[in-house]
C-alpha atoms as a PDB file:
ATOM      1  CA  UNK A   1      10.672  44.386  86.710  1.00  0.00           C
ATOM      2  CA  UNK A   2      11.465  47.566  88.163  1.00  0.00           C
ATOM      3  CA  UNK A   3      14.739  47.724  90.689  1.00  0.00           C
ATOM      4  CA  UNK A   4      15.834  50.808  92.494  1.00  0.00           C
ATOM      5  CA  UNK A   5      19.239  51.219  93.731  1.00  0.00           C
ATOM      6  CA  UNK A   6      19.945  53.605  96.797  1.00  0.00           C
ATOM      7  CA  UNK A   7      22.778  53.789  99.917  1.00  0.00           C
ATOM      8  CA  UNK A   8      21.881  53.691 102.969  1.00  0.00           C
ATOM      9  CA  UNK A   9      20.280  57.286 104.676  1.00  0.00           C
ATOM     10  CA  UNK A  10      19.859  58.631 100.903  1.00  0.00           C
ATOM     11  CA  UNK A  11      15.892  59.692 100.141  1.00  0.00           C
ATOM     12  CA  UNK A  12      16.956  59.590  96.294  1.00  0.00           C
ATOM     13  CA  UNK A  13      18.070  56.549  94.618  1.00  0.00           C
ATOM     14  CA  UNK A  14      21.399  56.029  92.603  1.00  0.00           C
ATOM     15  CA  UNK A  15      19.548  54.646  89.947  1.00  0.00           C
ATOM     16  CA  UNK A  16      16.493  52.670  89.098  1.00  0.00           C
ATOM     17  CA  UNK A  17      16.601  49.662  86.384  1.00  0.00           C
ATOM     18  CA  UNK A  18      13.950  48.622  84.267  1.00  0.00           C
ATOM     19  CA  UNK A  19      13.983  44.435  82.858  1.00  0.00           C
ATOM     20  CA  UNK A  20      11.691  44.362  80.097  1.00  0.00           C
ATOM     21  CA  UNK A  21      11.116  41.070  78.756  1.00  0.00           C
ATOM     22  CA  UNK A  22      10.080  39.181  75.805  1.00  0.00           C
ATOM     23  CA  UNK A  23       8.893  35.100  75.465  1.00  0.00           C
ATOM     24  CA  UNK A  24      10.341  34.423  78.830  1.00  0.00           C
ATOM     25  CA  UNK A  25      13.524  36.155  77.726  1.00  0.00           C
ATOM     26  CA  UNK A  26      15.017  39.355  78.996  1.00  0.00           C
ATOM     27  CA  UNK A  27      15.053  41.766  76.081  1.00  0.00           C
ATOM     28  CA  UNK A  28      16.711  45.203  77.141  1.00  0.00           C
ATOM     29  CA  UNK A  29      17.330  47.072  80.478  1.00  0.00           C
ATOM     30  CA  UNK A  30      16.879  50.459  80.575  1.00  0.00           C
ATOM     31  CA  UNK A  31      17.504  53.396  83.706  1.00  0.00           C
ATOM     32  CA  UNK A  32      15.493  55.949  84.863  1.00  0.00           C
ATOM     33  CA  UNK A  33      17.479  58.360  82.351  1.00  0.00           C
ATOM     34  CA  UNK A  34      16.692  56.723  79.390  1.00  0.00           C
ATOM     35  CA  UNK A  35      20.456  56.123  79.014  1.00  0.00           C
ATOM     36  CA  UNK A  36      23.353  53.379  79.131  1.00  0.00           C
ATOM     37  CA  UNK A  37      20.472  51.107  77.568  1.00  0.00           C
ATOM     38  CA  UNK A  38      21.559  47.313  76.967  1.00  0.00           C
ATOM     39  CA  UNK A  39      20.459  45.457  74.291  1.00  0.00           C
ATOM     40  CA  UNK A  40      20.179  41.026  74.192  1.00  0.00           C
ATOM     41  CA  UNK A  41      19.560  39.564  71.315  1.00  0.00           C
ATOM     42  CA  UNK A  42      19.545  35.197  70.714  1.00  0.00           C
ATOM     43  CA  UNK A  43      19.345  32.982  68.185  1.00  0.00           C
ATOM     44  CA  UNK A  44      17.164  30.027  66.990  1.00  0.00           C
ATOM     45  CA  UNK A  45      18.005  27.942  69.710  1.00  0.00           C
ATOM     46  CA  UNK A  46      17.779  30.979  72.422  1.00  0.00           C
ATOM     47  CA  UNK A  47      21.266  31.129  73.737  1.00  0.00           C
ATOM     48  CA  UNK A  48      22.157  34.629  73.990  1.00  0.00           C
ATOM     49  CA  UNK A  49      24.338  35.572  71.093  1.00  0.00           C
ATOM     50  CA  UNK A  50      25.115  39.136  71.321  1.00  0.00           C
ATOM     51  CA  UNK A  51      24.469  42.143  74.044  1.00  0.00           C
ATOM     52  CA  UNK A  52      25.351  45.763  72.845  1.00  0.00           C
ATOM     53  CA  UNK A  53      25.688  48.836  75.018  1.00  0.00           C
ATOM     54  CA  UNK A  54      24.549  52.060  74.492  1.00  0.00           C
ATOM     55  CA  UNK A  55      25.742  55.247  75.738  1.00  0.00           C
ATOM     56  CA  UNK A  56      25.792  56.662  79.434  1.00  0.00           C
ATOM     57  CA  UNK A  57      24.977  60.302  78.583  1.00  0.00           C
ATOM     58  CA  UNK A  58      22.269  62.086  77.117  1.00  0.00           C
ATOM     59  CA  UNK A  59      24.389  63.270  74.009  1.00  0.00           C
ATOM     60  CA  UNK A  60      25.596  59.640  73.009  1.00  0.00           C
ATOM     61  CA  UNK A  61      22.814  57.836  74.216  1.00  0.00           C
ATOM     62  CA  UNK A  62      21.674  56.590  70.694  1.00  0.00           C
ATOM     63  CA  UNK A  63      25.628  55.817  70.522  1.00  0.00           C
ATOM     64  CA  UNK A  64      26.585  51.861  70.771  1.00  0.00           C
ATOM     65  CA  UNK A  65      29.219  52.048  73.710  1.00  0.00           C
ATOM     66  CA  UNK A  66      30.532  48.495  73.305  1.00  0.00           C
ATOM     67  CA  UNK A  67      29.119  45.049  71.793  1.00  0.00           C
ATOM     68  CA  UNK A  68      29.660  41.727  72.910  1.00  0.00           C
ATOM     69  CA  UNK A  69      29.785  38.879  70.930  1.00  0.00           C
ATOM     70  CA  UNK A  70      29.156  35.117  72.576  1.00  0.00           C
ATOM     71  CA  UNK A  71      30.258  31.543  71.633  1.00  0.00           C
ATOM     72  CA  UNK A  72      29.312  28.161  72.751  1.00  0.00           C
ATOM     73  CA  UNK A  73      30.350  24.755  72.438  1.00  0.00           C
ATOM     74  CA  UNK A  74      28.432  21.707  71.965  1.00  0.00           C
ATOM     75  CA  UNK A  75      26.731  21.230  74.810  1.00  0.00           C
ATOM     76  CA  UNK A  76      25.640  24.893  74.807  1.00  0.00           C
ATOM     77  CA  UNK A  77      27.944  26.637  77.456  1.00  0.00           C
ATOM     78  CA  UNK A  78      29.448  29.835  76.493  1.00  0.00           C
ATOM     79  CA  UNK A  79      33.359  29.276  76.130  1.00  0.00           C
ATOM     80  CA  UNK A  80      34.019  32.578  74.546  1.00  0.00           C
ATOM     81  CA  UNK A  81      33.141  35.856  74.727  1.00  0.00           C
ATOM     82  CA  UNK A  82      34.330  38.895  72.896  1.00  0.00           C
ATOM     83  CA  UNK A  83      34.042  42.334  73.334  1.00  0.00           C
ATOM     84  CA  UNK A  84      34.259  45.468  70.877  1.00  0.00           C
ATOM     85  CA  UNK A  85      37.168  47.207  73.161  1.00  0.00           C
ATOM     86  CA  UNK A  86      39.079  44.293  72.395  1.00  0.00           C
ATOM     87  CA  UNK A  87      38.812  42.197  75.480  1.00  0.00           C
ATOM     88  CA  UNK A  88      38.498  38.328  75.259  1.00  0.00           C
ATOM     89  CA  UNK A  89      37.140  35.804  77.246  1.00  0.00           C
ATOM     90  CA  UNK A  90      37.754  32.338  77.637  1.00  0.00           C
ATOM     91  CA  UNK A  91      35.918  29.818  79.696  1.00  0.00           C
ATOM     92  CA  UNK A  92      36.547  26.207  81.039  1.00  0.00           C
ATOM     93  CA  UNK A  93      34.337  23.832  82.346  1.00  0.00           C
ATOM     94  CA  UNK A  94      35.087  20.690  84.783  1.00  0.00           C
ATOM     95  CA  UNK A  95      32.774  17.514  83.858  1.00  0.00           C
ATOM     96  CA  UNK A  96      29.999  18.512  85.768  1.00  0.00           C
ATOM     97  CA  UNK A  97      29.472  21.570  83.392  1.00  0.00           C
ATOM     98  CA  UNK A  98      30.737  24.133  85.992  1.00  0.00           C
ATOM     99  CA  UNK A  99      33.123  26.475  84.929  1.00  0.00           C
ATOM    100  CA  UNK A 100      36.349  26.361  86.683  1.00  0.00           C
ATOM    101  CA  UNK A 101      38.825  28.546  85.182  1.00  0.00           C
ATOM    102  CA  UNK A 102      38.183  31.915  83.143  1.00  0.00           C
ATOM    103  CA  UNK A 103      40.722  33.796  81.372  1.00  0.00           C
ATOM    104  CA  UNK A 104      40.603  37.111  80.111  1.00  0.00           C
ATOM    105  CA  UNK A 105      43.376  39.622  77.511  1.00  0.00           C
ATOM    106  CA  UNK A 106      43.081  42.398  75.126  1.00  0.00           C
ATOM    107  CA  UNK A 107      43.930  41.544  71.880  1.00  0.00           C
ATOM    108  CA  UNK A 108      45.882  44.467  72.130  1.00  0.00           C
ATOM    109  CA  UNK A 109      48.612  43.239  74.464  1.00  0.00           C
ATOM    110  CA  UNK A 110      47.683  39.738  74.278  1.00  0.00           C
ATOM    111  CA  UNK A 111      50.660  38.655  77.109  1.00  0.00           C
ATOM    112  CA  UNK A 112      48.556  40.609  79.768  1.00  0.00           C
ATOM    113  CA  UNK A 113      46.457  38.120  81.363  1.00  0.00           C
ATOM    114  CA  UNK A 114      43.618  37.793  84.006  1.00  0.00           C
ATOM    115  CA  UNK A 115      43.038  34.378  85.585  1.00  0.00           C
ATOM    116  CA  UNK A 116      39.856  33.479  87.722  1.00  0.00           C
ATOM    117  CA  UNK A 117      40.146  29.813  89.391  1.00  0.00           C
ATOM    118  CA  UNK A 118      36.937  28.612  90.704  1.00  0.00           C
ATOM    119  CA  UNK A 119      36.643  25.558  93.431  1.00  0.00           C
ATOM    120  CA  UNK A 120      33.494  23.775  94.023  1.00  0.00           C
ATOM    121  CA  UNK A 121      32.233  21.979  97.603  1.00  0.00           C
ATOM    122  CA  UNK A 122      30.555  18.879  96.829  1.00  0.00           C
ATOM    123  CA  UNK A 123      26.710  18.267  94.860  1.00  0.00           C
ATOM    124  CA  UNK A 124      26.939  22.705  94.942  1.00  0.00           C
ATOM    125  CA  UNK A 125      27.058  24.509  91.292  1.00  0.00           C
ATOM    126  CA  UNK A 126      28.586  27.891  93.392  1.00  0.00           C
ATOM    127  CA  UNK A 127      32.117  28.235  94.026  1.00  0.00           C
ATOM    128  CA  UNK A 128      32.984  28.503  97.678  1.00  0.00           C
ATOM    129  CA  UNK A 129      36.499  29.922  96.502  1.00  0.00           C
ATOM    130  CA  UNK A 130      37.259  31.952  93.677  1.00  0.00           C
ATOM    131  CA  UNK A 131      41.083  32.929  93.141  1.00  0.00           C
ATOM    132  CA  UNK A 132      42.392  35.903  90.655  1.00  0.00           C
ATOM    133  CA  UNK A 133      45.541  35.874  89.579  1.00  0.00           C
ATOM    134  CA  UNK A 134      47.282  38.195  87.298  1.00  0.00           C
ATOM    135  CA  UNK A 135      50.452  37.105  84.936  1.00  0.00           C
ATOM    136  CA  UNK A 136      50.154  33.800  87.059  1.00  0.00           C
ATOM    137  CA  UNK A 137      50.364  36.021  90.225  1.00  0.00           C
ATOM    138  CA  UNK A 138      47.627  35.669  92.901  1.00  0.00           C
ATOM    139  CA  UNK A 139      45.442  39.290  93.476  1.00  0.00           C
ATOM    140  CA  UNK A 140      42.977  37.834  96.016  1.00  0.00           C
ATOM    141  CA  UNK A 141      40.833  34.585  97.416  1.00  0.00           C
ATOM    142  CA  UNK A 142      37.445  35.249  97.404  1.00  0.00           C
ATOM    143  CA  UNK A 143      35.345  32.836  99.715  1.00  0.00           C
ATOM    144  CA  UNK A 144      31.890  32.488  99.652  1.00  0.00           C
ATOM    145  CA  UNK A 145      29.173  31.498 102.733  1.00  0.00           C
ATOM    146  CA  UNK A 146      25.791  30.057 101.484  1.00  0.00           C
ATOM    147  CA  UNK A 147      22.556  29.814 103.377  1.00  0.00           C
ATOM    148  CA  UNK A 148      19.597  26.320 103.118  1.00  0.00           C
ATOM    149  CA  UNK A 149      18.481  28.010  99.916  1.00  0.00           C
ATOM    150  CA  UNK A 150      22.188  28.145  98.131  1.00  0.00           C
ATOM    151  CA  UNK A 151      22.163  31.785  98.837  1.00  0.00           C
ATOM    152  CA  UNK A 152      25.127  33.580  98.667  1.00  0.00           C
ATOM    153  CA  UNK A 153      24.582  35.120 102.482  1.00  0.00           C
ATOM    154  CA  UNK A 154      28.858  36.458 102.763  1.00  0.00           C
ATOM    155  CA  UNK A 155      31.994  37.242 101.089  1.00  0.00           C
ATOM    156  CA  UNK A 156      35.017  37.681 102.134  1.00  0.00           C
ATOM    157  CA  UNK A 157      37.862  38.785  99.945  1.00  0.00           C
ATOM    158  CA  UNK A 158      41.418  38.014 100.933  1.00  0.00           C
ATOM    159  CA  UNK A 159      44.043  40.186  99.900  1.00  0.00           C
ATOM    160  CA  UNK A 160      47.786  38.117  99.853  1.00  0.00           C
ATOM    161  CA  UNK A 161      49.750  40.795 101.825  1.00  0.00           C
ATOM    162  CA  UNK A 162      50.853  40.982 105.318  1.00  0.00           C
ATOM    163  CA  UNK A 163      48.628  43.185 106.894  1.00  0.00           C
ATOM    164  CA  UNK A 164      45.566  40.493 106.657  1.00  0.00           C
ATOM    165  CA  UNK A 165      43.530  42.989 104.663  1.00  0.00           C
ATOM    166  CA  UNK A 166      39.698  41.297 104.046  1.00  0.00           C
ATOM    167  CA  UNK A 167      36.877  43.002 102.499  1.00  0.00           C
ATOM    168  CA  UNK A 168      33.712  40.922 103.262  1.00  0.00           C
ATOM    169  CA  UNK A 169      30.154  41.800 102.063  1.00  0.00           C
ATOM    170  CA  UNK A 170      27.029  40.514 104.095  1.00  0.00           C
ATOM    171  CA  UNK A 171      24.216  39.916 101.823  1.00  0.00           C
ATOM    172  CA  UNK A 172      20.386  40.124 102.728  1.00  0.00           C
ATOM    173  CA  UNK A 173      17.845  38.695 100.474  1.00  0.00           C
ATOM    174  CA  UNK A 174      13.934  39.002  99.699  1.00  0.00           C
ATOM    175  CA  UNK A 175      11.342  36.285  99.415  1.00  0.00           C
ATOM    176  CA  UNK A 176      11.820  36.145  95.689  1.00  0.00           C
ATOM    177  CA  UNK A 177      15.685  35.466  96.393  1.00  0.00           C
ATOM    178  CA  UNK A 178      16.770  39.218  95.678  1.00  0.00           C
ATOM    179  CA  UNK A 179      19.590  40.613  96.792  1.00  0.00           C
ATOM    180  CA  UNK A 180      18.200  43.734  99.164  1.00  0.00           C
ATOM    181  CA  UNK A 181      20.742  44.762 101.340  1.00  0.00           C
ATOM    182  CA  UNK A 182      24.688  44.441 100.946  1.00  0.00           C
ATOM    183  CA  UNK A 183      26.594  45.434 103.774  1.00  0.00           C
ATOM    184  CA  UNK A 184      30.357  46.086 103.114  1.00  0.00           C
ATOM    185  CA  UNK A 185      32.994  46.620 105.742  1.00  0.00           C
ATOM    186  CA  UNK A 186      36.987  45.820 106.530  1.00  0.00           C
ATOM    187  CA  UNK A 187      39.074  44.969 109.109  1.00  0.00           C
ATOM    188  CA  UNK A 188      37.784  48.601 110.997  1.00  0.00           C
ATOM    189  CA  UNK A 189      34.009  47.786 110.093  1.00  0.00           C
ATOM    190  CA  UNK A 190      31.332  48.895 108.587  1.00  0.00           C
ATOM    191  CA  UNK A 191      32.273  50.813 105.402  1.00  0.00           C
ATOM    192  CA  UNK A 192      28.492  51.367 103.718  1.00  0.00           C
ATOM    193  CA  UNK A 193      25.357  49.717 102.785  1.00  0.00           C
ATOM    194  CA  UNK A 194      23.539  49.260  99.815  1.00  0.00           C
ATOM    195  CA  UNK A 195      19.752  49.052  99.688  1.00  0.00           C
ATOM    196  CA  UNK A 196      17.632  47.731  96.607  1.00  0.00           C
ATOM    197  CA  UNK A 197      13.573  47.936  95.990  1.00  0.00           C
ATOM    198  CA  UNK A 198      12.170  45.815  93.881  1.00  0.00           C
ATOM    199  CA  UNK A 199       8.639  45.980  92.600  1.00  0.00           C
ATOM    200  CA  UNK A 200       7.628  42.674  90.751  1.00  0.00           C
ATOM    201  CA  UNK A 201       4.644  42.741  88.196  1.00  0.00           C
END
């Protein structure tokens, strides 16, 4: 699968992404500059196990940027993740299987913490609202609009300050489901708009 990435009124794109895939599985994504390469591999059981990074820039482009290391519980849902630059994630799950909370620190400075809340509407397995909160202080609300096909068709992110600040994103989607066109804008309007081409194969 081939994806090009462009803003709107730009002839050239920003970049174009290439899925290559292997039994059903996606293998490795690669860019038009045969850079910043990423890397899946699975086990027995094919649950993706580990995803490694390679450099951005032609000289370190055979370099591994950063590896990723994932863990699972029983029922095969990740509940871990690990990254070489030291940052953890943790993952909870409600008893429908939908994850509800994440929580994120470098083992570094282990105190620092990121929390993502996630609340569900009813029979949907995407959040409506998503809340961050840092050190057990709230960053933003992000709310979600669907459309008949559980596409994600808005956001709207809610900062907690007292100028009403809201970022919202209106999403446009092709017949496979894509995402291409995202509209951004703020309280003044229209900020920018990105535009993705697919070709399928």
């Amino acid at each position: 699968t081939k994806r090009e990435l462009y803003r709107e009124g730009e002839k050239e794109e920003m970049e174009t992404s290439y899925y290559h895939y292997s039994n059903s599985k996606l293998d490795s994504i690669t860019n038009n500059t045969d850079t910043a390469k990423q890397v899946f591999t699975y086990d027995d059981q094919n649950k993706l196990v580990k995803r490694v990074s390679y450099g951005r820039y032609e000289e370190n482009k055979d370099e591994i940027d950063e590896e990723e290391t994932f863990y699972y519980n029983s029922e095969n849902f990740i509940i871990k993740s690990v990254k070489s630059t030291s940052l953890v994630i943790e993952c909870k799950y409600n008893k429908n299987n939908q994850i509800v909370q994440t929580k994120s620190f470098s083992t570094d400075n282990p105190k620092e913490i990121d929390v993502t809340e996630y609340q569900f509407r009813a029979l949907s397995d995407k959040p409506d609202t998503v809340i961050t909160k840092r050190n057990g202080k709230i960053q933003n609300t992000l709310l979600n609009k669907f459309d008949a096909k559980e596409n994600t068709i808005e956001t709207a992110i809610v900062f907690p300050d007292k100028t009403g600040r809201t970022t919202k994103n209106s999403l446009i989607y092709d017949h496979q489901n894509n995402i291409v066109s995202n509209i951004t804008s703020n309280n003044e309007g229209k900020i920018s708009e990105r535009i993705q081409e697919i070709e399928y194969q």
